[in-house]
C-alpha atoms as a PDB file:
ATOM      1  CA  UNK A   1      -3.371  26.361 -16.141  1.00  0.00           C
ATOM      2  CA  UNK A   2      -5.069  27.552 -13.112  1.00  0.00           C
ATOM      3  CA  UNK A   3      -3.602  30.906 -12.426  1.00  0.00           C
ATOM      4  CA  UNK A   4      -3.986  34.750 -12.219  1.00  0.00           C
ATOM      5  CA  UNK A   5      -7.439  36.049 -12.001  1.00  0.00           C
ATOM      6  CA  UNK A   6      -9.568  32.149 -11.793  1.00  0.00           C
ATOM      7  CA  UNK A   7      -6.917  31.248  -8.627  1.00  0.00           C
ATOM      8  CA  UNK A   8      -7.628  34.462  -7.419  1.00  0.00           C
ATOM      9  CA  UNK A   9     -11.057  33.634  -7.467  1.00  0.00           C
ATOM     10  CA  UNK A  10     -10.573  30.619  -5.351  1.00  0.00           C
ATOM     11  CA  UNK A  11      -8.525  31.822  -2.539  1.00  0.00           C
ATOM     12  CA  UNK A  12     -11.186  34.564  -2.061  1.00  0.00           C
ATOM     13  CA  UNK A  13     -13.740  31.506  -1.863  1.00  0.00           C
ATOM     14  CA  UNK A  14     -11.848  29.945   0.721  1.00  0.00           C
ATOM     15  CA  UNK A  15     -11.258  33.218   2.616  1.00  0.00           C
ATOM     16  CA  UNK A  16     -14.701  33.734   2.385  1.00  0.00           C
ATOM     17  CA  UNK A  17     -16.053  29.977   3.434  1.00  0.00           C
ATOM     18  CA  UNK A  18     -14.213  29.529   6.403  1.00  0.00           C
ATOM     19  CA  UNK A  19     -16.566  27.738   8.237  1.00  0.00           C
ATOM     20  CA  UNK A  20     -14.408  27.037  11.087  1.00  0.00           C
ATOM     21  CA  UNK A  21     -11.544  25.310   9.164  1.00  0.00           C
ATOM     22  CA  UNK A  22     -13.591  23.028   7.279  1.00  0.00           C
ATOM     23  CA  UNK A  23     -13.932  25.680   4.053  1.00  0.00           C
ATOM     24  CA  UNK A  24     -10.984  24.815   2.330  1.00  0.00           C
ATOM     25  CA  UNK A  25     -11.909  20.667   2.243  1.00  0.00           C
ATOM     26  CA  UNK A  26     -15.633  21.514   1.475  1.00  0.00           C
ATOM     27  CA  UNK A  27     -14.457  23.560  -1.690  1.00  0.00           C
ATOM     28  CA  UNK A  28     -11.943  20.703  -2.616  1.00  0.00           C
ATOM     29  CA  UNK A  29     -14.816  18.251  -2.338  1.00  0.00           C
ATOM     30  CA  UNK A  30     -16.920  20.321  -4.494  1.00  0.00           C
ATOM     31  CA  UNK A  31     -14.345  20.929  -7.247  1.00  0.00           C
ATOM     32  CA  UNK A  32     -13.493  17.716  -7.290  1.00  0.00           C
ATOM     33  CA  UNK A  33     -17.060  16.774  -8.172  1.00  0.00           C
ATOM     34  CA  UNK A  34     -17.336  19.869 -10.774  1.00  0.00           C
ATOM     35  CA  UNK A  35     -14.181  18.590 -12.251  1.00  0.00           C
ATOM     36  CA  UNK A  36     -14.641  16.189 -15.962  1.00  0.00           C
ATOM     37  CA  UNK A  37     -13.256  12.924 -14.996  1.00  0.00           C
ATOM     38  CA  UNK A  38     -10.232  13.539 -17.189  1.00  0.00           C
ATOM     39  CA  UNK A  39      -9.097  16.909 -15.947  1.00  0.00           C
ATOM     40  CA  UNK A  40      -8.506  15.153 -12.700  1.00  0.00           C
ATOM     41  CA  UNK A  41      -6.352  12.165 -14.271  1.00  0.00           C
ATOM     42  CA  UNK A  42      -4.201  14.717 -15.602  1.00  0.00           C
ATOM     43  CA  UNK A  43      -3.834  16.348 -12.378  1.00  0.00           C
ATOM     44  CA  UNK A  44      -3.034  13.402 -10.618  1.00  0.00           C
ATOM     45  CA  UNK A  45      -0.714  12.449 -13.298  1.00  0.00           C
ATOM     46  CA  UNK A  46       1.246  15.841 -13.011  1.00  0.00           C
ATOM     47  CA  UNK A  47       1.354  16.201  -9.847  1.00  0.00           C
ATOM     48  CA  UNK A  48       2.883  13.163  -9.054  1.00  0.00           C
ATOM     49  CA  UNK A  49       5.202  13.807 -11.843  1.00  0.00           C
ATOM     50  CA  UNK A  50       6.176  17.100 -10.193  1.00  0.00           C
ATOM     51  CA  UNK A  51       6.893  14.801  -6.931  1.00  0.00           C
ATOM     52  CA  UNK A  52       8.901  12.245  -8.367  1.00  0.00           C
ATOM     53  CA  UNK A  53       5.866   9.932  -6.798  1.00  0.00           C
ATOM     54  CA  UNK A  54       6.144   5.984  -8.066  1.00  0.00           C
ATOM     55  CA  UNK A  55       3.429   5.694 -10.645  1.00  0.00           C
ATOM     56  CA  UNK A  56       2.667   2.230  -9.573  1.00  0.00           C
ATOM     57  CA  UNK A  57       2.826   1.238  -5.812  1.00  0.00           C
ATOM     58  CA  UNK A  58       2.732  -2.680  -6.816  1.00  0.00           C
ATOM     59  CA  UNK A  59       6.708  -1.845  -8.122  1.00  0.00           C
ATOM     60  CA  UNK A  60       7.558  -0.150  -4.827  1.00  0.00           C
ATOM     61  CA  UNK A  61       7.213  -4.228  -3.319  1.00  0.00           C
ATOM     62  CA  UNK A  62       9.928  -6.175  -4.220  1.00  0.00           C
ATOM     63  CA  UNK A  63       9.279  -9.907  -3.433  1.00  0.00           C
ATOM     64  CA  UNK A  64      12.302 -11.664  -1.324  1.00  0.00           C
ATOM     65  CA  UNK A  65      14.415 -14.217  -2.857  1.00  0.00           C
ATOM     66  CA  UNK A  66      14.117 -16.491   0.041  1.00  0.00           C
ATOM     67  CA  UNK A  67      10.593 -18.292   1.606  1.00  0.00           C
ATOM     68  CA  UNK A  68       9.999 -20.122   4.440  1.00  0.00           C
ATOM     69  CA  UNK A  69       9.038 -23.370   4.176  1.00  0.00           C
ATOM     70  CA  UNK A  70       6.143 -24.252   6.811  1.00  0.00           C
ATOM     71  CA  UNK A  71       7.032 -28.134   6.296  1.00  0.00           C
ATOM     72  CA  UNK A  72      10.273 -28.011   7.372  1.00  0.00           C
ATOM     73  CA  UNK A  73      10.987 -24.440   8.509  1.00  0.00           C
ATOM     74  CA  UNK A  74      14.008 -24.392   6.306  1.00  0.00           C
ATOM     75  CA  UNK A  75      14.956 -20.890   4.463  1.00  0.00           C
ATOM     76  CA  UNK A  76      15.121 -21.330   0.604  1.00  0.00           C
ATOM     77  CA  UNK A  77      15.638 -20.367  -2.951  1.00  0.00           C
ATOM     78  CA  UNK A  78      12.601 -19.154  -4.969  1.00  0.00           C
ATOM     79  CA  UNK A  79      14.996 -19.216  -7.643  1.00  0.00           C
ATOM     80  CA  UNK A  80      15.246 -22.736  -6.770  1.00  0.00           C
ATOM     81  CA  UNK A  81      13.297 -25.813  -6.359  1.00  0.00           C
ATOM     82  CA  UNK A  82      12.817 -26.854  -2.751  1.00  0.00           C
ATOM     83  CA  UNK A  83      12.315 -30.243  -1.692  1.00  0.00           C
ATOM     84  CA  UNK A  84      11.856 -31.439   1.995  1.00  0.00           C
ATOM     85  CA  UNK A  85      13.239 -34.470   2.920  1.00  0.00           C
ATOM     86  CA  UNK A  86      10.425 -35.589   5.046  1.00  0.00           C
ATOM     87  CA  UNK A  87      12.121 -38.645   6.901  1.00  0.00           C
ATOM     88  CA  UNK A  88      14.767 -35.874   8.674  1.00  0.00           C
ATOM     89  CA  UNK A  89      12.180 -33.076   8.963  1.00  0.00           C
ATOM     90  CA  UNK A  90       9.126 -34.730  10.136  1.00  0.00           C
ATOM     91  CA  UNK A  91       8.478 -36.078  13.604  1.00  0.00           C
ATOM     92  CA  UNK A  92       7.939 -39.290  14.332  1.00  0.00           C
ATOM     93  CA  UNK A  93       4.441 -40.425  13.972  1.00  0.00           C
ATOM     94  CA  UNK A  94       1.550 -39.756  16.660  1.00  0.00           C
ATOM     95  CA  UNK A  95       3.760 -37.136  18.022  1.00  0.00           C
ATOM     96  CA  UNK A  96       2.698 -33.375  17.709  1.00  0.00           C
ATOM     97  CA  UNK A  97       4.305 -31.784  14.916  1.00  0.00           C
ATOM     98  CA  UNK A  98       4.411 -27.803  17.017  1.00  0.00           C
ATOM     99  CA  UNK A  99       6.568 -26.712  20.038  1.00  0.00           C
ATOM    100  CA  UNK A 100       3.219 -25.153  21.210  1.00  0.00           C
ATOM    101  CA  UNK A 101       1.440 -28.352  21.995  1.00  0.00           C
ATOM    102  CA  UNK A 102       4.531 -29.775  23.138  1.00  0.00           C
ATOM    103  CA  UNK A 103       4.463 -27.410  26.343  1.00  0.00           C
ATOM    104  CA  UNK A 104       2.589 -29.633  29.847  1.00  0.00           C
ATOM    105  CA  UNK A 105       0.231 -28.051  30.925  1.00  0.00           C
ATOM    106  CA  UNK A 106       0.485 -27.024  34.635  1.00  0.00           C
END
């Protein structure tokens, strides 16, 4: 682990390279690069560890039970098969099938 005399080392860098605020992200950049590959998995890995941070952001989205259906604009199921029953949802024929064109024009 990074400590004692090689952190030291570091902060005097950055004490050192101030460069008007921008020292500290130019070193970062740099170690980053100096870094093997698999040093800086580990890191990641810990430190979100250390953070209780979700491993996996994809399980932080939790898809809802319920869709909309765009035929019928009827809430349903997932879980559940959906059917539209067209006759009651659909308007009559040649007539426009959204409010918006439904507004005269002025």
């Amino acid at each position: 682990m990074g400590s004692g005399q090689g952190s030291e080392k570091i902060y005097q860098l950055i004490e050192e390279f101030d460069n008007g605020g921008y020292g500290e992200r130019l070193i970062f950049e740099n170690l980053i690069k100096f870094l093997p590959a698999h040093t800086l998995v580990e890191f990641v890995d810990d430190f979100k560890r250390h953070y209780d941070m979700n491993e996996d952001e994809d399980e932080c989205y939790e898809e809802p039970d319920y869709h909309l259906c765009m035929d019928c604009q009827d809430s349903y199921d997932i879980n559940r098969g959906h059917v539209c029953d067209v006759n009651e949802t659909q308007p009559p024929g040649g007539t426009s099938k959204y409010f918006s064109s439904l507004i005269p024009e002025c």
